[in-house]
PDB file of N, CA and C in Angstrom:
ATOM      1  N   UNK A   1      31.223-169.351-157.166  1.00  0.00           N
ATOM      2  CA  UNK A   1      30.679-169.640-158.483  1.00  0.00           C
ATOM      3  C   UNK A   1      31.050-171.062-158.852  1.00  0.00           C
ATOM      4  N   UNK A   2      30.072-172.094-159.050  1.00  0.00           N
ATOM      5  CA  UNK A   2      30.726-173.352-159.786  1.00  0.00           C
ATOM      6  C   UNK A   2      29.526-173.886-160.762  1.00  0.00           C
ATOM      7  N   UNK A   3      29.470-172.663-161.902  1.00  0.00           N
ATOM      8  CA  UNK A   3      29.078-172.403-163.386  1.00  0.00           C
ATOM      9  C   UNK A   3      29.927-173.392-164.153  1.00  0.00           C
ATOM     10  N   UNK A   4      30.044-174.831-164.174  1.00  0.00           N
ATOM     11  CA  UNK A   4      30.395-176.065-165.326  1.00  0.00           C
ATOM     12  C   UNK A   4      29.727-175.709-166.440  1.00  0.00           C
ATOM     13  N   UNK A   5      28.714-174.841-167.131  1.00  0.00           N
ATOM     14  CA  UNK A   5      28.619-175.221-168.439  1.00  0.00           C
ATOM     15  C   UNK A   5      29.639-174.091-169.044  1.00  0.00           C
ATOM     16  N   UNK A   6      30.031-174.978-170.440  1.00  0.00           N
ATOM     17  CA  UNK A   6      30.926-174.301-171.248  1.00  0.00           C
ATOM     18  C   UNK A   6      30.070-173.799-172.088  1.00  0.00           C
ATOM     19  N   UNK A   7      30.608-172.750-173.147  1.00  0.00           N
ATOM     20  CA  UNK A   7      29.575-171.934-174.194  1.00  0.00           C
ATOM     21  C   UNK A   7      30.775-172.752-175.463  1.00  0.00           C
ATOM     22  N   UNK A   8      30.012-172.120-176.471  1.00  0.00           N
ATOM     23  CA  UNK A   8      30.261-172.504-177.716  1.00  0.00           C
ATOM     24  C   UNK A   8      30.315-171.059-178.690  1.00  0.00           C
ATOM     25  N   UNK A   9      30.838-170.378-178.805  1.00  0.00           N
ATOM     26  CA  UNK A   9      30.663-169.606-180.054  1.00  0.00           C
ATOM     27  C   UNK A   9      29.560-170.030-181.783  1.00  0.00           C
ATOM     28  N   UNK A  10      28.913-169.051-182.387  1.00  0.00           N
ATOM     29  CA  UNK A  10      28.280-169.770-183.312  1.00  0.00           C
ATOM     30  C   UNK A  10      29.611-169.831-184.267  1.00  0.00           C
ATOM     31  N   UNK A  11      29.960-170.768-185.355  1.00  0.00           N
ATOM     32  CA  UNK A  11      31.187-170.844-186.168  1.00  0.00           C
ATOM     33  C   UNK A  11      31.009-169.983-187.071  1.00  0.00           C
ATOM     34  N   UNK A  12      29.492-169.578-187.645  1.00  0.00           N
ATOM     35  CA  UNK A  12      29.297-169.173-189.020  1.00  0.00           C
ATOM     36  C   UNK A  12      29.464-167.304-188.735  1.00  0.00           C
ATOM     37  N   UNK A  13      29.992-166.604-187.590  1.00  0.00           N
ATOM     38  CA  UNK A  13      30.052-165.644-187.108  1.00  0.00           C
ATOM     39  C   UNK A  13      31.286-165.014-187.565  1.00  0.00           C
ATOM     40  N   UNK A  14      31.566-163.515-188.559  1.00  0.00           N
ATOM     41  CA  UNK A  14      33.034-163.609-188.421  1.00  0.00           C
ATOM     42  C   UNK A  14      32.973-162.552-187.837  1.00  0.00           C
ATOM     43  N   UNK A  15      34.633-162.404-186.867  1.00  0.00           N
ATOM     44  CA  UNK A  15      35.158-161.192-186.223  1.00  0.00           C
ATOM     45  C   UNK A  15      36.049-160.348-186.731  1.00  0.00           C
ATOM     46  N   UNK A  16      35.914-159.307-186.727  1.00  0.00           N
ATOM     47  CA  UNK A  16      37.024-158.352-187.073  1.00  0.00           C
ATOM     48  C   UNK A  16      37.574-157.430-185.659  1.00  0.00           C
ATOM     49  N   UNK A  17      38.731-157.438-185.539  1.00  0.00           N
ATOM     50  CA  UNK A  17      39.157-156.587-184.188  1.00  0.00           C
ATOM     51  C   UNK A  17      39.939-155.321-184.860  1.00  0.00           C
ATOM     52  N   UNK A  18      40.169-154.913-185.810  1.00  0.00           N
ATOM     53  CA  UNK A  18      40.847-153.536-185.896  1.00  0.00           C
ATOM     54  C   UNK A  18      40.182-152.459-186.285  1.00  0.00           C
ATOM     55  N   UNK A  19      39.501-152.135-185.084  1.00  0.00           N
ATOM     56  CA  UNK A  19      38.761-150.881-184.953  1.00  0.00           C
ATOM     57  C   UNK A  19      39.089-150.460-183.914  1.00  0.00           C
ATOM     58  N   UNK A  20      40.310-149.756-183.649  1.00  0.00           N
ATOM     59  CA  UNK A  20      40.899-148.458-182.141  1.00  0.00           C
ATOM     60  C   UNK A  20      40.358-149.492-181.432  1.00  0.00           C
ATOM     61  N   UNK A  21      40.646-150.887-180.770  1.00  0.00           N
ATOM     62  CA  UNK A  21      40.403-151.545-179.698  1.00  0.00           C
ATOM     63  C   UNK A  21      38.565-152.137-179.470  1.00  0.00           C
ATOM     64  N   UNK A  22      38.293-151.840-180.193  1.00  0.00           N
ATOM     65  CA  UNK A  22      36.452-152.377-180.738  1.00  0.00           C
ATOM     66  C   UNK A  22      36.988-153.819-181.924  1.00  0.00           C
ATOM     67  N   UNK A  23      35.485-154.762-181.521  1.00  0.00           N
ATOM     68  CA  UNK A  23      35.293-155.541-182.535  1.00  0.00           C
ATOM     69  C   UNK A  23      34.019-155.469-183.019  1.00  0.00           C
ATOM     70  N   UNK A  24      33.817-156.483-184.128  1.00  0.00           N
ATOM     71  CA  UNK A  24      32.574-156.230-185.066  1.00  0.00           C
ATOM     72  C   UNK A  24      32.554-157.894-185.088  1.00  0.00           C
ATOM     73  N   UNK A  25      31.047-158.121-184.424  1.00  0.00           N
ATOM     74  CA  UNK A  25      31.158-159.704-185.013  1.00  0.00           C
ATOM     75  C   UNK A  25      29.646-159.519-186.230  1.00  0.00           C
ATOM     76  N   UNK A  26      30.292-160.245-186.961  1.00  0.00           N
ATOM     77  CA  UNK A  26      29.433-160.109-188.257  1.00  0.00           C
ATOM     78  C   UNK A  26      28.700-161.681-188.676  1.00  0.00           C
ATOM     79  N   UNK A  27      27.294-161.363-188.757  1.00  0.00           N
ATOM     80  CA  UNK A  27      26.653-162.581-189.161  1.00  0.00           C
ATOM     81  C   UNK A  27      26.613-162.633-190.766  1.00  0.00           C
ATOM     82  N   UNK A  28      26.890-163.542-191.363  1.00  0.00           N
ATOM     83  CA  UNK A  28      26.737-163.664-192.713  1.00  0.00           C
ATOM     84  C   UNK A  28      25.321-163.877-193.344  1.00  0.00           C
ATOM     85  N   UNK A  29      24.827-164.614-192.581  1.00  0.00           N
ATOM     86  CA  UNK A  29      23.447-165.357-192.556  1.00  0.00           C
ATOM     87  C   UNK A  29      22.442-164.238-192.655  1.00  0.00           C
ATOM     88  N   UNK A  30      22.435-163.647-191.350  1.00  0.00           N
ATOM     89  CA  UNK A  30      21.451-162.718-191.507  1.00  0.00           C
ATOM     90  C   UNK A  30      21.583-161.245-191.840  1.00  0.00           C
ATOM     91  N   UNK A  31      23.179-160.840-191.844  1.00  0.00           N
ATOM     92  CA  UNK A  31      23.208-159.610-192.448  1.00  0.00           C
ATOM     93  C   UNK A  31      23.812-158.393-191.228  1.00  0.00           C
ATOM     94  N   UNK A  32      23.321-158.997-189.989  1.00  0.00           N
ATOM     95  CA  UNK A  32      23.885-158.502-188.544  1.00  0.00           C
ATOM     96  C   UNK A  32      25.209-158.355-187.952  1.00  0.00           C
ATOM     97  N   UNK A  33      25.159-157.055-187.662  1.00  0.00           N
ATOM     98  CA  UNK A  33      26.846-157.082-187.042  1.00  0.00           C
ATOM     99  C   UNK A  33      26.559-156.400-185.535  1.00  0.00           C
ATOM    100  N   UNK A  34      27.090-156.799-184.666  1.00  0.00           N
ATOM    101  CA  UNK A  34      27.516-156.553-183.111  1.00  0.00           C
ATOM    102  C   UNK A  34      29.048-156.433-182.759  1.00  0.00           C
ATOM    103  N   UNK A  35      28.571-154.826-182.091  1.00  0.00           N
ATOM    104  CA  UNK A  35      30.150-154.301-181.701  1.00  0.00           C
ATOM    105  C   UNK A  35      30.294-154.949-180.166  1.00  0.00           C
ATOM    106  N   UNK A  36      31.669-154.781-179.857  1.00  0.00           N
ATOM    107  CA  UNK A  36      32.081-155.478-178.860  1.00  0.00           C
ATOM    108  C   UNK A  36      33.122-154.472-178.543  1.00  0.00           C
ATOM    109  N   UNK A  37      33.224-154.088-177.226  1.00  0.00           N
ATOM    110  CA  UNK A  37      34.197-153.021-176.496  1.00  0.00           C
ATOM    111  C   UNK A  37      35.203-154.249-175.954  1.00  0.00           C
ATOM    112  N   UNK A  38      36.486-153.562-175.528  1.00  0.00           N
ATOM    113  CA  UNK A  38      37.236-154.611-175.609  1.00  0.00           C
ATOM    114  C   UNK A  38      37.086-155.828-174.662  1.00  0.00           C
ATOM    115  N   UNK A  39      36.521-155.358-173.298  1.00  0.00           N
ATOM    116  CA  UNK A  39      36.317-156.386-172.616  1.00  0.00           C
ATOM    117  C   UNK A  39      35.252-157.489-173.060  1.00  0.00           C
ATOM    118  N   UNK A  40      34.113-156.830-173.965  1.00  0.00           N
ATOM    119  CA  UNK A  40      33.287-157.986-174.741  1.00  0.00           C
ATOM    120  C   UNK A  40      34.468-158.788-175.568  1.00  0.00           C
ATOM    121  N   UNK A  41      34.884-158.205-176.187  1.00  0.00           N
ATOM    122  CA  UNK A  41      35.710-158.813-176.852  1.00  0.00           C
ATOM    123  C   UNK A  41      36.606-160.012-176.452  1.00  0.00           C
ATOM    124  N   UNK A  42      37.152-159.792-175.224  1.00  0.00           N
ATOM    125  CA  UNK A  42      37.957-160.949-174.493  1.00  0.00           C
ATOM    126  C   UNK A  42      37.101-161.743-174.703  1.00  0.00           C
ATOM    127  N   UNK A  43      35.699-161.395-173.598  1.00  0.00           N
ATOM    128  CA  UNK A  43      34.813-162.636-173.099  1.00  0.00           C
ATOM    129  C   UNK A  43      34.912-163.194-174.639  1.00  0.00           C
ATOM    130  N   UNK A  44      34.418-162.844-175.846  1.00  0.00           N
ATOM    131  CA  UNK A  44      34.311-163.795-176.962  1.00  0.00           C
ATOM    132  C   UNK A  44      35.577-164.909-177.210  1.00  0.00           C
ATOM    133  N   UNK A  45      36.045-164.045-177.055  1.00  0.00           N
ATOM    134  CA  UNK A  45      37.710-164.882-177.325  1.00  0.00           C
ATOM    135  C   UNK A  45      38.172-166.207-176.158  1.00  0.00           C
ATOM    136  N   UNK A  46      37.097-165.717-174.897  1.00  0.00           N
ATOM    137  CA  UNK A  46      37.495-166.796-174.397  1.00  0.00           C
ATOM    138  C   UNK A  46      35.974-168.204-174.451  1.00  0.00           C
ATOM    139  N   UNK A  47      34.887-167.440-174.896  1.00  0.00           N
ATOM    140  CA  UNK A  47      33.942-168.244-175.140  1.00  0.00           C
ATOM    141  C   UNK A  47      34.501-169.153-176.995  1.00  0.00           C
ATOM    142  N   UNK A  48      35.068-168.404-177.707  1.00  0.00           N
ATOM    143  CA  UNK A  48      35.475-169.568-178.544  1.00  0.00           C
ATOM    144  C   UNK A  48      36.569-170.503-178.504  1.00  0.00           C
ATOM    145  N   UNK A  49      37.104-169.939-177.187  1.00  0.00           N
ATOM    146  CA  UNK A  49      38.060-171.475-176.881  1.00  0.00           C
ATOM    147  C   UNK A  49      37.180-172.575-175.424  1.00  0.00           C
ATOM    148  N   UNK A  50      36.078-172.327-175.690  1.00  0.00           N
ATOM    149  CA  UNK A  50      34.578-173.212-174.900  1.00  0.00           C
ATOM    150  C   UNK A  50      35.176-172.860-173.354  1.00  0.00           C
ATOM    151  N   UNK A  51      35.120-171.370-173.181  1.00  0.00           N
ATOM    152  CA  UNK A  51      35.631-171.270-172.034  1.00  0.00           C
ATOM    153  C   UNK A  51      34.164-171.456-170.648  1.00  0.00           C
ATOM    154  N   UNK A  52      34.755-171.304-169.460  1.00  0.00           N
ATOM    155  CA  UNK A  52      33.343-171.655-168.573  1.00  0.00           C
ATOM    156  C   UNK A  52      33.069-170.211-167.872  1.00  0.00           C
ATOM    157  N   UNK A  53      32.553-169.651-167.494  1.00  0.00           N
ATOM    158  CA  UNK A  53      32.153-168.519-166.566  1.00  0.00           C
ATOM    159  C   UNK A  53      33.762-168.419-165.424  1.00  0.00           C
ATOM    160  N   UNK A  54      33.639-168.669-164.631  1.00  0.00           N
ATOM    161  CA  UNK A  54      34.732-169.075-163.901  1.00  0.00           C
ATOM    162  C   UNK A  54      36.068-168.486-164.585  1.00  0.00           C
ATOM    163  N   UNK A  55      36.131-169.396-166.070  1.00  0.00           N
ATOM    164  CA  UNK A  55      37.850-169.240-166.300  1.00  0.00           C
ATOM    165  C   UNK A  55      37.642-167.505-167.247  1.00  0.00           C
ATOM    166  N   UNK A  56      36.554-167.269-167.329  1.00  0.00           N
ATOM    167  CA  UNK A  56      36.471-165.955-168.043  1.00  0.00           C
ATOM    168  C   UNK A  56      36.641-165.039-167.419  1.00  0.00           C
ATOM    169  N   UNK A  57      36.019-165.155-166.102  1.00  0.00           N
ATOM    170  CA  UNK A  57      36.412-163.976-164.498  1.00  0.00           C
ATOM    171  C   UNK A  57      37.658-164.206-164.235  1.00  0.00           C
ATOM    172  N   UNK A  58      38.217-165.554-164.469  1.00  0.00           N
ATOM    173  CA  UNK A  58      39.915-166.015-164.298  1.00  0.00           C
ATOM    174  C   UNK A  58      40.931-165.201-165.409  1.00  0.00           C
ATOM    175  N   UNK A  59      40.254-164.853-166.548  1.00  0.00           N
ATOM    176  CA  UNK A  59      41.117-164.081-167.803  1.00  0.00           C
ATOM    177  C   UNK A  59      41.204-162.678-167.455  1.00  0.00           C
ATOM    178  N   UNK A  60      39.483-162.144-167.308  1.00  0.00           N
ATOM    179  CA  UNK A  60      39.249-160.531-166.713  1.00  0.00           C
ATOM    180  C   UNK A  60      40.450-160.124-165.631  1.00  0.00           C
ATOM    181  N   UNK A  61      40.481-160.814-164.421  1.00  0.00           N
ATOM    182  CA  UNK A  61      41.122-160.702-163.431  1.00  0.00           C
ATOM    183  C   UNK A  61      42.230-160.385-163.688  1.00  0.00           C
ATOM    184  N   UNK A  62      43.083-161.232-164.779  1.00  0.00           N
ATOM    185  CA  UNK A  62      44.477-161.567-165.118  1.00  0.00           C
ATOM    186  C   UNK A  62      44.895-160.345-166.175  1.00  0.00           C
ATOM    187  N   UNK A  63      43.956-160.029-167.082  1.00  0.00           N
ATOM    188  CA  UNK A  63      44.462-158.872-168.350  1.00  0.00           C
ATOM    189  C   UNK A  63      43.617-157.263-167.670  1.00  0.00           C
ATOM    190  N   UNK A  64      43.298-157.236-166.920  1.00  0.00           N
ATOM    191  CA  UNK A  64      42.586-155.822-166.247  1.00  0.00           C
ATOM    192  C   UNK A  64      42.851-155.389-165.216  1.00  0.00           C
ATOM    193  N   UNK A  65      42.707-153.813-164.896  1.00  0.00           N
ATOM    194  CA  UNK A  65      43.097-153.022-163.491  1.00  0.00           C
ATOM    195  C   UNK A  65      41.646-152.808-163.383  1.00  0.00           C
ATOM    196  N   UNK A  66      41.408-152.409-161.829  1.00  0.00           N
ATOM    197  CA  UNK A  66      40.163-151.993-161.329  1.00  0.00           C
ATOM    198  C   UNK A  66      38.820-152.492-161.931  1.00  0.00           C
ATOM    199  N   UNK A  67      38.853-153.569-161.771  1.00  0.00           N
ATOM    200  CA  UNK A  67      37.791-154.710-161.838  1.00  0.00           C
ATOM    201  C   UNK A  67      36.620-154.008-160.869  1.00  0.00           C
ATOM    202  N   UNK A  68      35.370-154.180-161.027  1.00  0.00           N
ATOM    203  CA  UNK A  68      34.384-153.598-160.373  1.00  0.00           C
ATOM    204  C   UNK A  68      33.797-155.185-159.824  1.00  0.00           C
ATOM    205  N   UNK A  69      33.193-155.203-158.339  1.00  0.00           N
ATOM    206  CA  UNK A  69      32.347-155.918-157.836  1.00  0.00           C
ATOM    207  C   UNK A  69      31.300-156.212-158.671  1.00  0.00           C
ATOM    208  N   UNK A  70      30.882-156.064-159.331  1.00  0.00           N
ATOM    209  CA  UNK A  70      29.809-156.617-160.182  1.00  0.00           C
ATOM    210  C   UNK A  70      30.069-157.455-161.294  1.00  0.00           C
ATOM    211  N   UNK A  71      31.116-157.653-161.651  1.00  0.00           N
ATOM    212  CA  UNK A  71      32.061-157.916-162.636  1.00  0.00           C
ATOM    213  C   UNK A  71      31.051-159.803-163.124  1.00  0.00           C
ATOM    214  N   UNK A  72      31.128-160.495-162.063  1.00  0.00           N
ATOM    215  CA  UNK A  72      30.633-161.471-162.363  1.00  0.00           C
ATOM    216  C   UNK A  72      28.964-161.416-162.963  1.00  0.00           C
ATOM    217  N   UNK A  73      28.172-160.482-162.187  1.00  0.00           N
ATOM    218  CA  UNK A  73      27.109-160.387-162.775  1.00  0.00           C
ATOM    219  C   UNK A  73      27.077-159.844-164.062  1.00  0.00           C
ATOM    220  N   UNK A  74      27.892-158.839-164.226  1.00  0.00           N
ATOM    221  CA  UNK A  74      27.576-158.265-165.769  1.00  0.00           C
ATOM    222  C   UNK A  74      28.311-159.225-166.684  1.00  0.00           C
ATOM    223  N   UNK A  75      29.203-160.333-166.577  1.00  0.00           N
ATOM    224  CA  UNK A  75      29.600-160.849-167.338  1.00  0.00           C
ATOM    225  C   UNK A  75      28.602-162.290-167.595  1.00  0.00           C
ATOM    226  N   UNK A  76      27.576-162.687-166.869  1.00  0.00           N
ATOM    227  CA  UNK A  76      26.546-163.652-167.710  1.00  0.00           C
ATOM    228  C   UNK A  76      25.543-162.829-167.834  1.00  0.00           C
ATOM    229  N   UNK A  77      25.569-161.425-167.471  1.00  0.00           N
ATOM    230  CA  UNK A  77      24.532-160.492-168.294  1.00  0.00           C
ATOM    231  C   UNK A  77      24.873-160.423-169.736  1.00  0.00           C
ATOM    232  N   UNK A  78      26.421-160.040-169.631  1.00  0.00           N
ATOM    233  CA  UNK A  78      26.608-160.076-171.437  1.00  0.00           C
ATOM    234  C   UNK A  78      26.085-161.517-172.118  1.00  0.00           C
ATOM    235  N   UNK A  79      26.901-162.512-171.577  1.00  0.00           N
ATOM    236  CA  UNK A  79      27.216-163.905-171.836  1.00  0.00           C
ATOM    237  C   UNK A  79      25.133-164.590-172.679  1.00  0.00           C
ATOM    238  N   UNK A  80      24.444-163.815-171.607  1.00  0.00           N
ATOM    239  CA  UNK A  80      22.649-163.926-172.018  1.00  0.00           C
ATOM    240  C   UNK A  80      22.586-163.164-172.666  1.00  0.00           C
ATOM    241  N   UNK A  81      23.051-162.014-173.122  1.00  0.00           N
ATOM    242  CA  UNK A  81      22.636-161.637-174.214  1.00  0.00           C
ATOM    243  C   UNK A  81      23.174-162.060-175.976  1.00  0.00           C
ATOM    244  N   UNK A  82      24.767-162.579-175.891  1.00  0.00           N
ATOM    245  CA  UNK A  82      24.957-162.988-176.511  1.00  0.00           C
ATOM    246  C   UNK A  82      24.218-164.549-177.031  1.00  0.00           C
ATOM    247  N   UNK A  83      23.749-165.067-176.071  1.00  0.00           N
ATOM    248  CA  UNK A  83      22.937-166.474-176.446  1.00  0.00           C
ATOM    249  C   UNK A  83      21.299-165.740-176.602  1.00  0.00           C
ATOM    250  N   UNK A  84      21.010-164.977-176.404  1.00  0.00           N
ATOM    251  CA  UNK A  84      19.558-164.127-176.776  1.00  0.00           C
ATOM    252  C   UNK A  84      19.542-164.202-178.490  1.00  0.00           C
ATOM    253  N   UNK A  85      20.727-163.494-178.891  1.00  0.00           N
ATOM    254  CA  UNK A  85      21.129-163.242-179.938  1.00  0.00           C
ATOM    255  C   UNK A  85      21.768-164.427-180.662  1.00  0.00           C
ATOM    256  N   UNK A  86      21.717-165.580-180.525  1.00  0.00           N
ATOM    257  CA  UNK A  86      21.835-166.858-181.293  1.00  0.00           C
ATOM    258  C   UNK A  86      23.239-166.347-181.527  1.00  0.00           C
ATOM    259  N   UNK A  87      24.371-165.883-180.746  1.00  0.00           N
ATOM    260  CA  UNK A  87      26.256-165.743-181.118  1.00  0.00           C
ATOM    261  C   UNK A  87      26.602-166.766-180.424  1.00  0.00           C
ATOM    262  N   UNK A  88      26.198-167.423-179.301  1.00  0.00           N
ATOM    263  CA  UNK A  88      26.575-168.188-178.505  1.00  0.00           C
ATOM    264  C   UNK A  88      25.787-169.422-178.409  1.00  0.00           C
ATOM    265  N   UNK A  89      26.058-170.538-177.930  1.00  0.00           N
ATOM    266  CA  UNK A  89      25.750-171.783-177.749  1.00  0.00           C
ATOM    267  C   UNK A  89      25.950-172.629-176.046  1.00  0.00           C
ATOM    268  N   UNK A  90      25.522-173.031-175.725  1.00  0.00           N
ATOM    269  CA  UNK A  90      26.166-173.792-174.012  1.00  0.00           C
ATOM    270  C   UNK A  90      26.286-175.383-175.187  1.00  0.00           C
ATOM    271  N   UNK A  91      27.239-176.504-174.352  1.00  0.00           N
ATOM    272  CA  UNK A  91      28.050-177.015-174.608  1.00  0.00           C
ATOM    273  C   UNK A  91      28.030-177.790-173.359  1.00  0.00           C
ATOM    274  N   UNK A  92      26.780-178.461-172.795  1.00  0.00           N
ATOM    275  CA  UNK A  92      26.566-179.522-171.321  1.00  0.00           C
ATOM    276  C   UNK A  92      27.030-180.545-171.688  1.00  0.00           C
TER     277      UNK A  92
END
C-alpha cells in the first residue's frame, strides 16, 4: 500500500463516544447523525489527526486481536463512504 493522501475530518461535525463503546457523529448543519462501532470510531480518530490509510492499518494492527485479511479493503470502503457522506475531506 503507498496511499500518501491524508483525509481531513469535516470540523463542523460533533462526536460523542459514550454509548457502551459506539459513537454518534452529529452534523449540526444538516440535522444528521452517524453511528460508528468502535473500530469506525478509531478510523475517525485517526482521520482527525490527518491520518493516511497506511498509518490507520498501522493503529488497527496495534489496538486489535484477530484482524481479518480484508481489513485494508474494508477500511477505504468505510473511509468512501465517509467522504460519500461529506464527514471526510482528502488533504493532497
Amino acid at each position: 500500500m503507498n496511499d500518501t493522501n491524508l483525509y481531513r475530518t469535516n470540523p463542523s461535525l460533533i462526536i460523542r463516544d459514550d454509548f457502551d463503546d459506539f459513537a454518534i457523529l452529529f452534523d449540526p448543519h444538516s440535522g444528521k447523525a452517524f453511528g460508528l462501532n468502535p473500530i469506525g470510531e478509531l478510523i475517525w480518530k485517526s482521520l482527525k489527526n490527518e491520518g493516511s490509510i497506511e498509518n490507520i492499518l498501522q493503529q488497527i494492527e496495534s489496538d486489535c486481536c484477530n484482524i481479518p485479511e480484508t481489513a485494508e479493503s474494508d477500511v477505504l470502503a468505510f473511509i468512501d463512504k465517509l467522504e460519500n457522506h461529506g464527514l471526510i475531506g482528502r488533504r493532497i
